[in-house]
Protein backbone atom coordinates (compact mmCIF):
# COMPACT_ATOMS: atom_id res chain seq x y z
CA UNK A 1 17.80 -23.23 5.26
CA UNK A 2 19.82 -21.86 2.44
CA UNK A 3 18.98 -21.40 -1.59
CA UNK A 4 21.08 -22.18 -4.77
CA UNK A 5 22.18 -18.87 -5.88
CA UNK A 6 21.55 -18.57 -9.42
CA UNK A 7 22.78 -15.41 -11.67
CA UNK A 8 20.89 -14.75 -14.48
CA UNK A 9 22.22 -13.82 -17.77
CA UNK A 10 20.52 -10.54 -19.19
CA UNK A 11 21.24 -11.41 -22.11
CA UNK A 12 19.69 -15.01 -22.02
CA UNK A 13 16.80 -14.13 -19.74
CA UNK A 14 16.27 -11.57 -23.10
CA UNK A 15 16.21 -14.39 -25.62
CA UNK A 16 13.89 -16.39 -23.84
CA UNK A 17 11.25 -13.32 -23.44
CA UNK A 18 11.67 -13.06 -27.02
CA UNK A 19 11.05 -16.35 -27.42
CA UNK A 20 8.02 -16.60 -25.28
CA UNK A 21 6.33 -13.32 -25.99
CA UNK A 22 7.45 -12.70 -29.82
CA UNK A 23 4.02 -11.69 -30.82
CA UNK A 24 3.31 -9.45 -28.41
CA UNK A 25 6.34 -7.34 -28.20
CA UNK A 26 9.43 -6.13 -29.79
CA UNK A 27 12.49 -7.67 -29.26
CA UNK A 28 16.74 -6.86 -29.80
CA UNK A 29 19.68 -8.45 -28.76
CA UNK A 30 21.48 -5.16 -28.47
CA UNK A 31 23.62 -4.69 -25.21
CA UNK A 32 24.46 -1.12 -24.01
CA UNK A 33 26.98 -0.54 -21.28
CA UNK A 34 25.58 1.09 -18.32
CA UNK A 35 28.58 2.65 -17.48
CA UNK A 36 29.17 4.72 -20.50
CA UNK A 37 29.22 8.74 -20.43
CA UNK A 38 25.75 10.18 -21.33
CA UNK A 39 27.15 11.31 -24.66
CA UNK A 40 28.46 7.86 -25.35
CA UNK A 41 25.64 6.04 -24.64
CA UNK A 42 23.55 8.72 -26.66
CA UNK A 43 24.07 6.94 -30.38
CA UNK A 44 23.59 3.27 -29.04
CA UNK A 45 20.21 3.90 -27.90
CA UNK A 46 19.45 5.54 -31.08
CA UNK A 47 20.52 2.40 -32.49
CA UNK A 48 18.54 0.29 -30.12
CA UNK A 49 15.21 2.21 -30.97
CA UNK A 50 15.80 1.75 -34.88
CA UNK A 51 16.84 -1.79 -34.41
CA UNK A 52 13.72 -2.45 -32.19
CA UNK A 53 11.00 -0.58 -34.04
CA UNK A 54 11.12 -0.82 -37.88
CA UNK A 55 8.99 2.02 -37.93
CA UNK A 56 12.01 4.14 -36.71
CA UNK A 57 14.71 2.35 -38.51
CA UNK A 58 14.81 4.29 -41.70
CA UNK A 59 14.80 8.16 -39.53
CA UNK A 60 17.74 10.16 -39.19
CA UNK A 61 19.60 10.52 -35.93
CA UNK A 62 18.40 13.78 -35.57
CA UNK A 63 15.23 12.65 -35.16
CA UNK A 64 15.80 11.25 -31.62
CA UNK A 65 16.18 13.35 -28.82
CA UNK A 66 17.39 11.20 -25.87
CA UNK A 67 17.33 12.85 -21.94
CA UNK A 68 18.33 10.83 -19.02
CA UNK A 69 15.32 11.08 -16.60
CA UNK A 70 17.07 8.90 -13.14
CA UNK A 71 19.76 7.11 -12.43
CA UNK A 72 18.68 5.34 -9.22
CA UNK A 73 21.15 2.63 -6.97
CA UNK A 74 20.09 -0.26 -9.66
CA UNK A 75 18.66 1.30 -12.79
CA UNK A 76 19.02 3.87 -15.59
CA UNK A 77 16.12 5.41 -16.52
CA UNK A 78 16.28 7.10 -20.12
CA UNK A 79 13.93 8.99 -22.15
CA UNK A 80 12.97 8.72 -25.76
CA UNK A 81 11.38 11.39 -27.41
CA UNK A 82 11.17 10.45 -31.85
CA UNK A 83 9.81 13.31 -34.21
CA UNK A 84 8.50 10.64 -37.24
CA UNK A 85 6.83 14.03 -39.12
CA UNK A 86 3.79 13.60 -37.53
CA UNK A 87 1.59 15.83 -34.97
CA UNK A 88 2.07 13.95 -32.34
CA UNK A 89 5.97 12.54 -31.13
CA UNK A 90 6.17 9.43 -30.11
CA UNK A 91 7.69 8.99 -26.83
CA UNK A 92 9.03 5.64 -25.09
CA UNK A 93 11.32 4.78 -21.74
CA UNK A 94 14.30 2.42 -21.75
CA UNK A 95 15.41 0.83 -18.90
CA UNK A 96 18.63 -0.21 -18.85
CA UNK A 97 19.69 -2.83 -15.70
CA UNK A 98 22.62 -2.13 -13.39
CA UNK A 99 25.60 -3.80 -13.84
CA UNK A 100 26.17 -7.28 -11.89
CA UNK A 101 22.21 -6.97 -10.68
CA UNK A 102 21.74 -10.62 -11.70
CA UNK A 103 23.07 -11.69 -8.92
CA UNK A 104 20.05 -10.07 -6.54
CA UNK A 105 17.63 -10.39 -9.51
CA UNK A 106 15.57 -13.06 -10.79
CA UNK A 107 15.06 -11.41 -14.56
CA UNK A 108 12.60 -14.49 -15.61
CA UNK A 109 10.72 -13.88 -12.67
CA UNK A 110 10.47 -10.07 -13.33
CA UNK A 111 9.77 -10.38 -16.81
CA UNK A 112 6.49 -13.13 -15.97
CA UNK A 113 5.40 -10.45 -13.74
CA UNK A 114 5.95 -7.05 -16.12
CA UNK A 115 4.00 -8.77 -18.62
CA UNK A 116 0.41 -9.41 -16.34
CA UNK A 117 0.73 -6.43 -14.52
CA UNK A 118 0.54 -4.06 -17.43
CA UNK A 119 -1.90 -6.08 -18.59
CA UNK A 120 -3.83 -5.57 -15.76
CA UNK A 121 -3.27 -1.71 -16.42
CA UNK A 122 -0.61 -0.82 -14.01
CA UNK A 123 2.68 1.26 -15.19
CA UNK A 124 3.54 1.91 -18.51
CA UNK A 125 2.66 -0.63 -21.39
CA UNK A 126 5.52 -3.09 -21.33
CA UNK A 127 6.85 -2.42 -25.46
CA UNK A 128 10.53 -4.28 -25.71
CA UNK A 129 12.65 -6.88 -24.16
CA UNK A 130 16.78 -5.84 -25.40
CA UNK A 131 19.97 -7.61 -23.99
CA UNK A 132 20.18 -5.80 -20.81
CA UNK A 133 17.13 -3.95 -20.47
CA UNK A 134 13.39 -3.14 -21.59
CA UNK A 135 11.30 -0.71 -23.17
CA UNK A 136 8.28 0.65 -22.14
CA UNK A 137 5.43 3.72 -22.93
CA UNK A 138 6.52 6.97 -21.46
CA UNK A 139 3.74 7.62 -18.42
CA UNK A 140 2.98 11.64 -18.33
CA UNK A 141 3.63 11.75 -14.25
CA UNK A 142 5.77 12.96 -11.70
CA UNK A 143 8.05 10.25 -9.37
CA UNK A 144 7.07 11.30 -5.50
CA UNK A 145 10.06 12.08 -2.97
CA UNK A 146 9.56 10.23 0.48
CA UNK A 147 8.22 13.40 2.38
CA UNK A 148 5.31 13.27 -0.71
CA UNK A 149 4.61 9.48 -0.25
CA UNK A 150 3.87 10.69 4.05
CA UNK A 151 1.75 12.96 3.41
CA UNK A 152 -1.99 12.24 4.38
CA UNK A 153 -4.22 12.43 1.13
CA UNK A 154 -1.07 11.05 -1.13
CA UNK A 155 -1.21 7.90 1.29
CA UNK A 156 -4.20 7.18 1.03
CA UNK A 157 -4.42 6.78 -2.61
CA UNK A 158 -1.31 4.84 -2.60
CA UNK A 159 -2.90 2.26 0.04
CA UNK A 160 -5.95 2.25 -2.43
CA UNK A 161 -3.62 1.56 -5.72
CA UNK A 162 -1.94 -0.93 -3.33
CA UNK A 163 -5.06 -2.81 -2.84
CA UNK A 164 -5.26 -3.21 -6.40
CA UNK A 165 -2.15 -4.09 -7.22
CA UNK A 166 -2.24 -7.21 -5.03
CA UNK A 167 -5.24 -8.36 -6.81
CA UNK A 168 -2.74 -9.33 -9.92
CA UNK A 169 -3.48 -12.79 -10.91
CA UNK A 170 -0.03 -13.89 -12.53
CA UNK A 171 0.09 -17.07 -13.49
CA UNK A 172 2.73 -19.85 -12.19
CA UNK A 173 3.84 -20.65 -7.88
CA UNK A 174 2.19 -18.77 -5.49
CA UNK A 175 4.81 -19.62 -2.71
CA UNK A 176 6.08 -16.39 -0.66
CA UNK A 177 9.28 -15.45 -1.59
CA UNK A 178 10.43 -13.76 0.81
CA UNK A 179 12.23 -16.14 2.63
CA UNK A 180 13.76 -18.31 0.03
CA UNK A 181 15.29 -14.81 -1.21
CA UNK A 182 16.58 -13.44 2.12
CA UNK A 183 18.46 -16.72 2.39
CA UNK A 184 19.82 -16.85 -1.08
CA UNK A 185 20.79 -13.11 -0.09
CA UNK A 186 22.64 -14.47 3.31
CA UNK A 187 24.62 -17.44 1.27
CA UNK A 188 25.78 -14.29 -1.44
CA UNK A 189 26.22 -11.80 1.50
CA UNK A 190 28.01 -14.27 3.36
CA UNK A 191 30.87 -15.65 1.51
CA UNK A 192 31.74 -12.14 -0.30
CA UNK A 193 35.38 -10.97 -0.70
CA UNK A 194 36.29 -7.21 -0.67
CA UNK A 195 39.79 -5.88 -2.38
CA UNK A 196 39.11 -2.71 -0.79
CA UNK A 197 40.88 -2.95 2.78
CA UNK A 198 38.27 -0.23 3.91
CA UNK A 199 35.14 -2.39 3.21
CA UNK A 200 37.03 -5.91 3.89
CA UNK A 201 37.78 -4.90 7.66
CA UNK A 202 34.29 -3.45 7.41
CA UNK A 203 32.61 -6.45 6.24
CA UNK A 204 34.81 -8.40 8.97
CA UNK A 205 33.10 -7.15 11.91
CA UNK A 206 29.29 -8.38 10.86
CA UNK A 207 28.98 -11.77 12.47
CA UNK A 208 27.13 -13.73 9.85
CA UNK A 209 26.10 -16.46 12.56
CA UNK A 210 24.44 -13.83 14.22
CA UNK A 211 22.62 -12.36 10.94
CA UNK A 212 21.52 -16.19 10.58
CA UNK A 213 20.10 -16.60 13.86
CA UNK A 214 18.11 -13.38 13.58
CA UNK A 215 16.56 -14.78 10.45
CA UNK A 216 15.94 -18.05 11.83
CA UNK A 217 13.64 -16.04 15.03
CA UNK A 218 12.15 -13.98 12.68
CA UNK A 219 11.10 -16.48 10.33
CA UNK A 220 9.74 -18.43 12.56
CA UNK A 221 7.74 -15.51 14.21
CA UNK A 222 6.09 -13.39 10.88
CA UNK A 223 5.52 -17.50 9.44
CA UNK A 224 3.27 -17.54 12.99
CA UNK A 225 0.99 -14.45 11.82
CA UNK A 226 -0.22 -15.97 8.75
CA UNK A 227 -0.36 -12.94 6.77
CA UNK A 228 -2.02 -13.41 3.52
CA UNK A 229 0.17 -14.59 0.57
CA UNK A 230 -0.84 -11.47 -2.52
CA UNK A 231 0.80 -10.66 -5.53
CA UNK A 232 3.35 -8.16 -4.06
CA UNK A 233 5.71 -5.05 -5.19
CA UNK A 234 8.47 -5.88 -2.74
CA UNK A 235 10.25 -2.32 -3.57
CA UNK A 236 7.55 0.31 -2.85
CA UNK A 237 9.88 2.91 -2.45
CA UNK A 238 8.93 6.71 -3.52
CA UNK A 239 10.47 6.39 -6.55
CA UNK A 240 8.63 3.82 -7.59
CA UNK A 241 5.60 5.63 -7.23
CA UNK A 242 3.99 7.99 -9.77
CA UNK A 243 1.40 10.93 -10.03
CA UNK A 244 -0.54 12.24 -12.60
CA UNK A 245 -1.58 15.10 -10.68
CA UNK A 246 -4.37 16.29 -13.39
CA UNK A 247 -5.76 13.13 -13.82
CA UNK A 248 -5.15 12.27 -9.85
CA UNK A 249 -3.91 8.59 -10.91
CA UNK A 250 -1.06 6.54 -9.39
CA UNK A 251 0.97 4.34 -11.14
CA UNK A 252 3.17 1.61 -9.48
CA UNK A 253 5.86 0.82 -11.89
CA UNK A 254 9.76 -1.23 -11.77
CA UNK A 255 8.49 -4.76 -11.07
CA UNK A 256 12.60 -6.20 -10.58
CA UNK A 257 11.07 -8.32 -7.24
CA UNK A 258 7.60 -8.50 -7.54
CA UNK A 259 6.33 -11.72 -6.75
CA UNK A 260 3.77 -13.91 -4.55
CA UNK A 261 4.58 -12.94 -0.96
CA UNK A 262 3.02 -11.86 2.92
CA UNK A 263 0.87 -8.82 2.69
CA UNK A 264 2.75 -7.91 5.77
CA UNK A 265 5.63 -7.44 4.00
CA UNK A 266 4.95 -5.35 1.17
CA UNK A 267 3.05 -2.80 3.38
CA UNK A 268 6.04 -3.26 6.11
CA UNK A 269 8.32 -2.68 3.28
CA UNK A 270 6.51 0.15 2.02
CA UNK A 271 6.69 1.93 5.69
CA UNK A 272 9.97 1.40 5.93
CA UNK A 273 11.08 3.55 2.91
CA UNK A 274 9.13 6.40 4.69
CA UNK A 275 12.90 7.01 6.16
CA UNK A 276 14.21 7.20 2.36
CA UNK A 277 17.75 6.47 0.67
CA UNK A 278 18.73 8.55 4.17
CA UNK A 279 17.49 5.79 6.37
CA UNK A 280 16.17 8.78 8.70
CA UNK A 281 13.83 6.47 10.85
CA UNK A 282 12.32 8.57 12.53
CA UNK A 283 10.64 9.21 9.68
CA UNK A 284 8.93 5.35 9.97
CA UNK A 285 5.05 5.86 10.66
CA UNK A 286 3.33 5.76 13.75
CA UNK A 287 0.48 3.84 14.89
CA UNK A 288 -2.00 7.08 13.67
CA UNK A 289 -0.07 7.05 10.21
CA UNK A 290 -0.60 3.37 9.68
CA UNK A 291 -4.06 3.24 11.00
CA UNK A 292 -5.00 5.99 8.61
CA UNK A 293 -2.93 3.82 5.44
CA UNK A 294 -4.96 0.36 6.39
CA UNK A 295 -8.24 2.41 6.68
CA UNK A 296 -7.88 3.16 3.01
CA UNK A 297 -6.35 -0.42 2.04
CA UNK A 298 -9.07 -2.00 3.55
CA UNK A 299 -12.32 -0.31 2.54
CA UNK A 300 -11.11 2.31 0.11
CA UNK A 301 -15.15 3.31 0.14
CA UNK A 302 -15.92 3.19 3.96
CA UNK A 303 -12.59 3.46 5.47
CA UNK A 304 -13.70 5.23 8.42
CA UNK A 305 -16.25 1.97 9.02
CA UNK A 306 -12.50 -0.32 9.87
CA UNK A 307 -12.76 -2.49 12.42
CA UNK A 308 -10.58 -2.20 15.24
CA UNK A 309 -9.57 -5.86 15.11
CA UNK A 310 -8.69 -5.47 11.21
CA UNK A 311 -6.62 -2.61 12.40
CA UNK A 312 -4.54 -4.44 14.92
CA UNK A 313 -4.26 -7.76 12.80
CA UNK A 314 -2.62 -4.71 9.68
CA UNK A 315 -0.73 -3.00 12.37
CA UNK A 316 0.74 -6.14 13.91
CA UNK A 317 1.81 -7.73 10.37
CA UNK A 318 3.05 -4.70 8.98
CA UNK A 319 5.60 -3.91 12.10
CA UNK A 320 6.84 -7.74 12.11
CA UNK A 321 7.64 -7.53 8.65
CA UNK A 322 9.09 -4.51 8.20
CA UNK A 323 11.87 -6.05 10.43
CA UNK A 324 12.01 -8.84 7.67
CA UNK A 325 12.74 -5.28 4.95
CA UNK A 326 15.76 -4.17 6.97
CA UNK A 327 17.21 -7.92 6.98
CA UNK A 328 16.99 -8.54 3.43
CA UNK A 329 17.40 -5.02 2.27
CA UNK A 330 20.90 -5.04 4.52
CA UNK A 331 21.75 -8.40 3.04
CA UNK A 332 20.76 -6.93 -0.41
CA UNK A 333 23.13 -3.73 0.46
CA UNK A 334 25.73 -6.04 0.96
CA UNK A 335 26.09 -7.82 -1.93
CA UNK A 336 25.67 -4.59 -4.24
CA UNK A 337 28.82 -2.96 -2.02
CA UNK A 338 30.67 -6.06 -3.23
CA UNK A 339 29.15 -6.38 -7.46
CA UNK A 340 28.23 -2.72 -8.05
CA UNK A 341 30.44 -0.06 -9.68
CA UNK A 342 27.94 2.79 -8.83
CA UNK A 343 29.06 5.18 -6.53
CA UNK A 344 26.92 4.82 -3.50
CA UNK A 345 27.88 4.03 -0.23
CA UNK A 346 26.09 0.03 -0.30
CA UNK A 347 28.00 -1.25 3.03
CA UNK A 348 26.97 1.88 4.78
CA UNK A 349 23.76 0.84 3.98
CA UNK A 350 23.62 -2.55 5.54
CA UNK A 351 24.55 -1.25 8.43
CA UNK A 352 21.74 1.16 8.65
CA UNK A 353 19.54 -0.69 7.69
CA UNK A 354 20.72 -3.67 10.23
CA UNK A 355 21.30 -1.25 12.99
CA UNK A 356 17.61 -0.40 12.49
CA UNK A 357 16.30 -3.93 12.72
CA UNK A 358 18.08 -4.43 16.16
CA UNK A 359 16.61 -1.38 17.23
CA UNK A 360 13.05 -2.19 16.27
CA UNK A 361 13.00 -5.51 17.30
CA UNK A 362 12.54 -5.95 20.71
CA UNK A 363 9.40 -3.67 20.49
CA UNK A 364 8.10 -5.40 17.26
CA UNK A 365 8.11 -9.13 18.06
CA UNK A 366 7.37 -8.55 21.48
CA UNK A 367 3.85 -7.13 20.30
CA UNK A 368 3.32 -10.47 17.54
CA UNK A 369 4.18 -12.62 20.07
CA UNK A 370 1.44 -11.38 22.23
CA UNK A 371 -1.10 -11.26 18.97
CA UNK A 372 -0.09 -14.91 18.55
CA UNK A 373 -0.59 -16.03 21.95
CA UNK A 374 -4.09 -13.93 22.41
CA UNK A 375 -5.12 -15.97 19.25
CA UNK A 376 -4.44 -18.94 20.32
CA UNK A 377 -6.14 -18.94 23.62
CA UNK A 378 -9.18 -18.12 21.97
C-alpha cells in the first residue's frame, strides 16, 4: 500500500523548469536561506531580482524596496516594489520555500501545475523559477482570514471560482493523488526520529498500525463514492484565497499540491480549514452552510434550481473526504514537527487534527455507507 518517498532537490527541480520553460520565463540559480533575519535576507533578494531581470540589473540598491508580506507554516512570502524612473513601479512577489519541504512536496509536480493554471488566468502571472523559490506578479488583493472565507456572500464566490478552477486542463496523469500521497506521508510519518525527548515520547504514543488501518477503511470507503477525479487545489485554506474587493474578483493562488484528485476532497478539504490554524471545529460547516456552498458550485447561475439529489451526492462526498484532510494533514503535521525549523507547534497539530478525524468518523462513514448501499439497490 505504501509509496517510494522521493525528496526533491529545489535546486534541481529549478534547473529543470529552466530547462523546460526557458522561453517563457526567467530563470536564476540563486539560493537564499529562509532562515535569515529580514535585514539579512534584504540584499540577496536585491541580488536575485537584478540577477533575474536584466532590466533591473544595472539599478542601484536603493531602488528596491523589499517588505515581507507572510510568513505562513511552509512559505515566505516577500514583496518587491522597483522604482526604474518611470510612472509606474514595477512590483513582483517572491516566494521563497520552507526549509526541508521537499520531503512533503513534489516541486516538478507543482511547477507543471503553476505554469497551466496561470495560464488559464488564475493567481498571479507565474514570472521566475530561482534555486529555492519563484517569482510571480504582485496581485492588488487582500488574503481572507477563516471567519471571512464563512461568511455567506464570500462563499459563494469562492464555490463559483472553485468551479472554475477544477476545469484546469493540465496536461500529463490524471490519477487521484490523494492516496498515493497520504501513504508516502504514513511511510515518512512513520519511521521519524525525534532528538527532542518532549516530542519523541510524544510521537511514541501514536500507534502507527492503527493510523494504517484507518487509512486502509477509509480508502476503501471515499474509493466506493466515486467522486469525480478534477484538477484540484488540495490546500484551500483562507490564506490561499484572495479579494479584490473593488473589482469583486477571487484569486486562488500557492499551487505546492495541486494535482488530479476526488472533488470530494478538495471541497472536504476546503471545509475543513473553516476551523483555521486553531483547529476550532466547531467552526466546520453545517449541512445549511454546505448546501448553500454546492448551490453556488453547481449552478453558479440558478443555484437556487439544485437538485436535492445533487445536494446529497456534494454533501455525502464532501463529509467522507474531509476525514481523508485530517489523515493526511496529521500525517503531513508530523513530518514537518520532525524537518521544520519554524517555530510552530507541528506535533500538536497532528494530534488535532487526528483527534478530529476519530471524532467525525463514526457520523461520516456511517452516512456514505448508507449512500452506497441505497445506490446499489437501485
Amino acid at each position: 500500500m505504501g509509496a517510494e518517498v522521493k525528496i526533491w532537490n529545489p535546486v534541481e527541480v529549478a534547473e529543470q523548469a529552466r530547462k523546460d520553460y526557458a522561453t517563457q520565463i526567467h530563470s536564476s540559480q540563486l539560493v537564499i536561506d529562509p532562515s535569515l533575519s529580514f535585514s539579512q535576507m534584504k540584499p540577496l533578494v536585491i541580488k536575485l531580482c537584478k540577477d533575474m531581470f536584466k532590466d533591473w540589473s544595472n539599478l542601484d540598491d536603493s531602488c528596491f524596496e523589499v517588505d515581507k508580506i507572510s510568513g505562513g507554516i511552509t512559505n515566505l512570502l516577500l514583496k518587491v516594489t522597483v522604482k526604474n524612473g518611470s510612472s509606474v513601479d514595477d512590483t513582483v512577489t517572491i516566494r521563497l520555500y520552507g526549509p526541508n519541504t521537499e520531503y512533503i512536496i513534489d516541486r516538478h509536480r507543482e511547477l507543471q501545475a503553476t505554469k497551466y493554471i496561470t495560464s488559464a488566468g488564475f493567481g498571479a502571472k507565474w514570472l521566475g523559477i530561482f534555486g529555492n523559490g519563484m517569482v510571480q506578479s504582485f496581485i492588488n488583493a487582500h488574503t481572507l482570514s477563516p471567519s471571512d472565507m464563512r461568511e455567506p456572500k464570500m462563499a459563494a464566490k469562492i464555490a463559483r471560482a472553485l468551479r472554475r478552477f477544477h476545469h484546469v486542463e493540465v496536461p500529463g496523469s490524471r490519477e487521484p493523488q490523494l492516496w498515493n500521497d497520504v501513504w508516502k506521508f504514513f511511510e515518512t510519518a512513520s519511521t521519524l526520529k525525534f532528538d527532542d525527548s518532549e516530542k519523541k515520547n510524544a510521537y511514541e504514543t501514536i500507534s502507527f498500525k492503527e493510523v494504517h488501518d484507518e487509512i486502509v477503511e477509509l480508502q476503501e470507503v471515499t474509493e466506493s463514492l466515486n467522486s469525480p477525479v478534477i484538477f484540484s487545489h488540495n490546500d484551500l485554506l483562507s490564506g490561499n484565497i484572495m479579494v479584490n474587493e473593488e473589482e469583486d474578483k477571487v484569486y486562488i493562488i500557492d499551487y505546492e499540491y495541486a494535482s488530479y484528485n476526488y472533488r470530494g476532497f478538495d471541497i472536504g478539504n476546503h471545509f475543513a480549514e473553516y476551523a483555521g490554524f486553531d483547529c476550532d471545529y466547531d467552526l466546520y460547516p453545517n449541512m445549511n452552510q454546505q448546501y448553500h456552498f454546492f448551490r453556488h458550485y453547481i449552478q453558479p447561475d440558478r443555484p437556487n434550481e439544485v437538485s436535492d439529489k445533487d445536494l446529497e451526492t456534494f454533501y455525502v462526498e464532501a463529509n467522507a473526504y474531509a476525514l481523508a484532510s485530517h489523515l493526511s494533514w496529521s500525517l503531513w503535521g508530523l513530518i514537518q514537527a520532525r524537518m521544520s525549523p519554524i517555530d510552530f507547534d507541528y506535533l500538536g497539530y497532528f494530534f488535532l487534527r487526528y483527534n478530529e478525524y476519530k471524532r467525525r468518523k463514526e457520523g461520516f462513514l456511517s452516512m456514505a455507507r448508507s449512500y452506497i448501499a441505497a445506490g446499489k439497490n437501485k
